[in-house]
N, C-alpha and C. Protein backbone atom coordinates (compact mmCIF):
# COMPACT_ATOMS: atom_id res chain seq x y z
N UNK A 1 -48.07 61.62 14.92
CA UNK A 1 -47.12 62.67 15.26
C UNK A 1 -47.28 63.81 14.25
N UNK A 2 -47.22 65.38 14.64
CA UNK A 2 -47.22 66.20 13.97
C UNK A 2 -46.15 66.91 13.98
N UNK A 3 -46.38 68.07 13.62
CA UNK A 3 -44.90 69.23 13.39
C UNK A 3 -45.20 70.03 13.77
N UNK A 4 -45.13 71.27 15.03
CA UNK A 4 -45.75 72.58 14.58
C UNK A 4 -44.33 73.44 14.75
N UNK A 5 -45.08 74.55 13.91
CA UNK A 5 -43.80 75.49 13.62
C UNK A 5 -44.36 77.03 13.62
N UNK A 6 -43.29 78.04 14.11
CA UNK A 6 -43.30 79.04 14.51
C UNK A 6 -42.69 80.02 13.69
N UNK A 7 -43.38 80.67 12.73
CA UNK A 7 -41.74 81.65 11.79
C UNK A 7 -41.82 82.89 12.68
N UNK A 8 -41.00 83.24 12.83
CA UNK A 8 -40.83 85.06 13.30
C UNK A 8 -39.91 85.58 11.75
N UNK A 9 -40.19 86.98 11.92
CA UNK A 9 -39.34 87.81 10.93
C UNK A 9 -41.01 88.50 10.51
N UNK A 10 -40.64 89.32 9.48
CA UNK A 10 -41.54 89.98 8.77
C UNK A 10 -42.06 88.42 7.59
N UNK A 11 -43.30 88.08 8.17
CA UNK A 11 -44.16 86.88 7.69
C UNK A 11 -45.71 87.51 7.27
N UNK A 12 -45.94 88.42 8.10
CA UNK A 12 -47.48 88.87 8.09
C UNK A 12 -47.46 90.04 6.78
N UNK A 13 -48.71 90.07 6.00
CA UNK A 13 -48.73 91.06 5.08
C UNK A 13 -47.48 90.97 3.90
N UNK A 14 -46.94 89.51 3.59
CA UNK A 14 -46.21 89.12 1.99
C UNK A 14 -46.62 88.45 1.93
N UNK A 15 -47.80 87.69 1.66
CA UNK A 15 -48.29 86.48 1.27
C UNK A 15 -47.63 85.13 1.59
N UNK A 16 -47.01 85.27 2.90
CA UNK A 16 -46.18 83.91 3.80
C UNK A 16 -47.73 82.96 3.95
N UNK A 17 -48.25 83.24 4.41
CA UNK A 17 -49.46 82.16 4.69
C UNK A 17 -49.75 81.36 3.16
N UNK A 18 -50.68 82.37 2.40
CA UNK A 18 -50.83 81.64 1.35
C UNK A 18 -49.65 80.71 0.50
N UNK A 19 -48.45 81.62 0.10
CA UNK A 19 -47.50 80.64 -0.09
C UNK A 19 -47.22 79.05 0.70
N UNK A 20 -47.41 79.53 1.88
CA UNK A 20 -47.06 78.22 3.02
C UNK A 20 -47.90 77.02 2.49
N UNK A 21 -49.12 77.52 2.24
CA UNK A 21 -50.50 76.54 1.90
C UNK A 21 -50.11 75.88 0.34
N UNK A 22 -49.84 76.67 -0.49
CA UNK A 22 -49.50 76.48 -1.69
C UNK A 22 -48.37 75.07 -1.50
N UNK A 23 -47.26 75.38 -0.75
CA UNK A 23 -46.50 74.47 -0.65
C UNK A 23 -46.43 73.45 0.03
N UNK A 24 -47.89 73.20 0.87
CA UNK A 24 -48.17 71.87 1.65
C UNK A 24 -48.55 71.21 1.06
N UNK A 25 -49.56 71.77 0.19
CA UNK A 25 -50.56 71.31 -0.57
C UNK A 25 -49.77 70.22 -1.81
N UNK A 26 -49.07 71.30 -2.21
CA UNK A 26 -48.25 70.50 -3.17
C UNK A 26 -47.19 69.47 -2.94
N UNK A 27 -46.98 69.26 -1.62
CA UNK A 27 -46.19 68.21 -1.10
C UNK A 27 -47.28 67.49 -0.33
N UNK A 28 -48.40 67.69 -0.47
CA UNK A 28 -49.32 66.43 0.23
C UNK A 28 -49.61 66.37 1.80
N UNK A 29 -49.11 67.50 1.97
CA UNK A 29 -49.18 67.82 3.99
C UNK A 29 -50.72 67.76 4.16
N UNK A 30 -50.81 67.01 5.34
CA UNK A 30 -52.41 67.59 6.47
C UNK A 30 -52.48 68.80 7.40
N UNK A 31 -52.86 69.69 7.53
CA UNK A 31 -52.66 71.00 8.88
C UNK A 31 -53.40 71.86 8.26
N UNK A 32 -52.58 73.00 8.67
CA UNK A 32 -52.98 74.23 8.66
C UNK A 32 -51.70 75.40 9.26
N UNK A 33 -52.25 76.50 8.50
CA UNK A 33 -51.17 77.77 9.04
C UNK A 33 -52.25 78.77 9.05
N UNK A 34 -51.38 79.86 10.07
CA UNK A 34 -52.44 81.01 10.36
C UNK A 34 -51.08 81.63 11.13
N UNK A 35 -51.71 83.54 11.26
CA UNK A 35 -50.83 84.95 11.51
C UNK A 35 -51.12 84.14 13.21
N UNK A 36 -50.14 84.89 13.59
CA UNK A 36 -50.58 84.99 15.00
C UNK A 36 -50.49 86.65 15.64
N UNK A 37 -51.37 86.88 16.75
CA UNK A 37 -51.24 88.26 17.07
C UNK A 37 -49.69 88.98 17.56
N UNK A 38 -48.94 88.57 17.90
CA UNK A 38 -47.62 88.78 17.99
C UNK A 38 -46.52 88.57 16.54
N UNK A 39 -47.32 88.79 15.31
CA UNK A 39 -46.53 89.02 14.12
C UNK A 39 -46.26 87.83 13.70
N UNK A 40 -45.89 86.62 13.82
CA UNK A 40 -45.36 85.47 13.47
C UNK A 40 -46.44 84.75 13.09
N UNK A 41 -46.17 83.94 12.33
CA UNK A 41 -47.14 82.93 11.63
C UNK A 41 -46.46 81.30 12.32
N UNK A 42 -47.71 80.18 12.31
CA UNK A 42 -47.70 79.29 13.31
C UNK A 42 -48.56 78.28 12.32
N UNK A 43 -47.70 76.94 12.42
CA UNK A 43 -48.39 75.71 11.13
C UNK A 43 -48.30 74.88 11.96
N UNK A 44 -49.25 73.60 11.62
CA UNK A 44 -49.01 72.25 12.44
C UNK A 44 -49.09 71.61 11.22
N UNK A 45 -48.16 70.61 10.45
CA UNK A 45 -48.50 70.09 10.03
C UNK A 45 -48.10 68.46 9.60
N UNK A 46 -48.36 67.45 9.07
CA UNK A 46 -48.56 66.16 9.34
C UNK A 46 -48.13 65.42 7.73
N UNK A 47 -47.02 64.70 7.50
CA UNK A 47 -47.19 63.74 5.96
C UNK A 47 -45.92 62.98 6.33
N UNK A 48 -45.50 62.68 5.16
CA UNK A 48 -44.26 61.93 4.93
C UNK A 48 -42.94 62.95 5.57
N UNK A 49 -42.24 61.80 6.13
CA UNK A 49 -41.03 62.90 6.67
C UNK A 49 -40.47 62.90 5.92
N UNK A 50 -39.76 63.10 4.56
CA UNK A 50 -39.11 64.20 3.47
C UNK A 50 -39.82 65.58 3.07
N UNK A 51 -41.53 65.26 2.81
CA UNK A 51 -41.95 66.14 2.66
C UNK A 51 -42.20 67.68 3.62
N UNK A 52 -42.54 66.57 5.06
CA UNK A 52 -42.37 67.61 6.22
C UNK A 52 -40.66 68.57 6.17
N UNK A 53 -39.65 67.72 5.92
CA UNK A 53 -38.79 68.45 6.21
C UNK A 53 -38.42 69.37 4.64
N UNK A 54 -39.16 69.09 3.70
CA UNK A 54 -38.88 70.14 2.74
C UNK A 54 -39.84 71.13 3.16
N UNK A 55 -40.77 70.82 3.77
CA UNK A 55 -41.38 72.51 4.27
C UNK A 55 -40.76 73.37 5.51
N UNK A 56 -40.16 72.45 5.93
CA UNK A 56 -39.79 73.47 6.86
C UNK A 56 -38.32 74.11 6.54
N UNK A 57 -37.48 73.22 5.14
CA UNK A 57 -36.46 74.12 4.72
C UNK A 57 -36.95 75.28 3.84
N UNK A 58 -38.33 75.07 3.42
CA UNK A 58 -38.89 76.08 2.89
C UNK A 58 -39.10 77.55 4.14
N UNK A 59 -39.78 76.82 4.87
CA UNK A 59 -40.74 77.95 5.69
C UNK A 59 -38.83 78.71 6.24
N UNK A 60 -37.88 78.11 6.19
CA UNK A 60 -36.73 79.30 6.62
C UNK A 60 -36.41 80.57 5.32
N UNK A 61 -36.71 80.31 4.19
CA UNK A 61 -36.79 81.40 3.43
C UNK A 61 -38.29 81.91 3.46
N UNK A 62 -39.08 81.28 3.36
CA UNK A 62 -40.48 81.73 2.98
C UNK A 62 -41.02 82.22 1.45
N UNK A 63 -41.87 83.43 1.37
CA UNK A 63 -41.54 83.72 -0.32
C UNK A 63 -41.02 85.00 -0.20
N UNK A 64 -40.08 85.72 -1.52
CA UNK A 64 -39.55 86.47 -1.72
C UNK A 64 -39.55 87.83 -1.45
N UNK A 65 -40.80 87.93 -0.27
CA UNK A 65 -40.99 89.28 0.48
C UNK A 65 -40.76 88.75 1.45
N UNK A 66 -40.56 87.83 2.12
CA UNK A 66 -40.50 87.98 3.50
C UNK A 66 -39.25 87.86 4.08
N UNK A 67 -39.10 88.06 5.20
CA UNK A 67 -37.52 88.10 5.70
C UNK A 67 -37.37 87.11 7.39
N UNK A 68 -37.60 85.82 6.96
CA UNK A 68 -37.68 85.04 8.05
C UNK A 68 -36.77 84.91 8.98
N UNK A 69 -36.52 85.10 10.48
CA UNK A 69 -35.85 85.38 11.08
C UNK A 69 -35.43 84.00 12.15
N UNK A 70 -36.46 83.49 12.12
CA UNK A 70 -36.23 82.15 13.22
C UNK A 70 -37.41 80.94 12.84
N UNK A 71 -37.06 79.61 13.04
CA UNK A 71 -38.35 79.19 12.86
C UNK A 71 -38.02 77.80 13.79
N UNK A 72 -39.13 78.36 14.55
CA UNK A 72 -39.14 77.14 15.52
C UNK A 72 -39.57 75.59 15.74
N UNK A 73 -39.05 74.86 15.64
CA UNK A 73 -39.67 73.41 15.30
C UNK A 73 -40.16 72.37 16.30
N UNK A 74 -40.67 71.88 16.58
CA UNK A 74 -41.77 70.87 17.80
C UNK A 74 -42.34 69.64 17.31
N UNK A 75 -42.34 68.79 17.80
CA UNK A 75 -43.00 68.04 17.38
C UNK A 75 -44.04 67.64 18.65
N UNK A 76 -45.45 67.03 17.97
CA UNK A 76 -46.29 67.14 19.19
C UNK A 76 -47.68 65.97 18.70
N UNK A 77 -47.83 65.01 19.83
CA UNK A 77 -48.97 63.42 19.65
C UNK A 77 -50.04 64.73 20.05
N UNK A 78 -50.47 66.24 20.30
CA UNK A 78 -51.55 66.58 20.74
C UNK A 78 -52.50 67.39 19.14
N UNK A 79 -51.92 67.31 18.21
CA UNK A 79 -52.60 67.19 16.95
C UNK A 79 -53.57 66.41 16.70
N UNK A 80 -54.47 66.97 16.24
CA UNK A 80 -56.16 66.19 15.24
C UNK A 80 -56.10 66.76 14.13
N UNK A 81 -55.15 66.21 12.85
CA UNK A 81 -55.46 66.93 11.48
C UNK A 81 -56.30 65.71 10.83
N UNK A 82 -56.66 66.43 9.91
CA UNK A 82 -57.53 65.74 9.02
C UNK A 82 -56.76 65.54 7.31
N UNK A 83 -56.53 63.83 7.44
CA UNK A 83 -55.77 63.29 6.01
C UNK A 83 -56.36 64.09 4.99
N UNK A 84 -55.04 64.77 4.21
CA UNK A 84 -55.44 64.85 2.88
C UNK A 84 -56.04 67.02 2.99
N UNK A 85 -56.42 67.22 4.07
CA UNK A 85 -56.80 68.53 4.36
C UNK A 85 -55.61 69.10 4.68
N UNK A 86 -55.74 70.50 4.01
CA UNK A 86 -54.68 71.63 4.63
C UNK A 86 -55.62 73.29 4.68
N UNK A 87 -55.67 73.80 5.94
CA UNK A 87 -56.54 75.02 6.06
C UNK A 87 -55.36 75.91 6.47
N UNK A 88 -55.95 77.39 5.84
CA UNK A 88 -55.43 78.57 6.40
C UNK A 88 -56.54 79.00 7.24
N UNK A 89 -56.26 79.34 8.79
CA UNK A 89 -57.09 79.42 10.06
C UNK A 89 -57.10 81.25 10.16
N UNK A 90 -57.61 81.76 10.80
CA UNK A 90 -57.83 83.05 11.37
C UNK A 90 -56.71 83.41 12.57
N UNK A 91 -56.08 84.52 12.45
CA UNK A 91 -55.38 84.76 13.09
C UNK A 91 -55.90 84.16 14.32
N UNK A 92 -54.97 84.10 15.30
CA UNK A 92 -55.39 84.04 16.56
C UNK A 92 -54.16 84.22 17.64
């Protein structure tokens, strides 16, 4: 089972991605995050459920430029992450 998540608000262009990565990483998450062309940034990602849910009380502030407005949560069996990996992807 994975997580994916949706931030809207001003995410693109404050360093929301890299932060995001910073803080998977350091809680041990598998995924990835990336911009999406409609402004919002979009993560799937996979670990222990405390850790999952401290990122996503994270990803509602984000970092200190951004102004997160909604963040949508899913859970979804159609994930292939790879243990122990976390990538930042290309917009898409």
């Amino acid at each position: 089972m994975a997580t994916h998540l949706r931030i809207v608000g001003l995410v693109q262009g404050v360093g929301y991605r890299a932060s995001f990565e910073a803080q998977a990483r350091a809680l041990q998450l598998s995924g990835w995050v990336r911009n999406r062309a409609d402004g919002s940034v979009e993560a799937m990602i996979q670990g222990a459920p405390d850790a999952v849910e401290k990122i996503i009380a994270w990803s509602r502030r984000g970092p200190t430029s951004a102004k997160v407005k909604e963040v949508v949560v899913s859970d979804t069996d159609d994930a292939t992450l790879s243990p122990g990996r976390f990538d930042v992807r290309p917009t898409a």
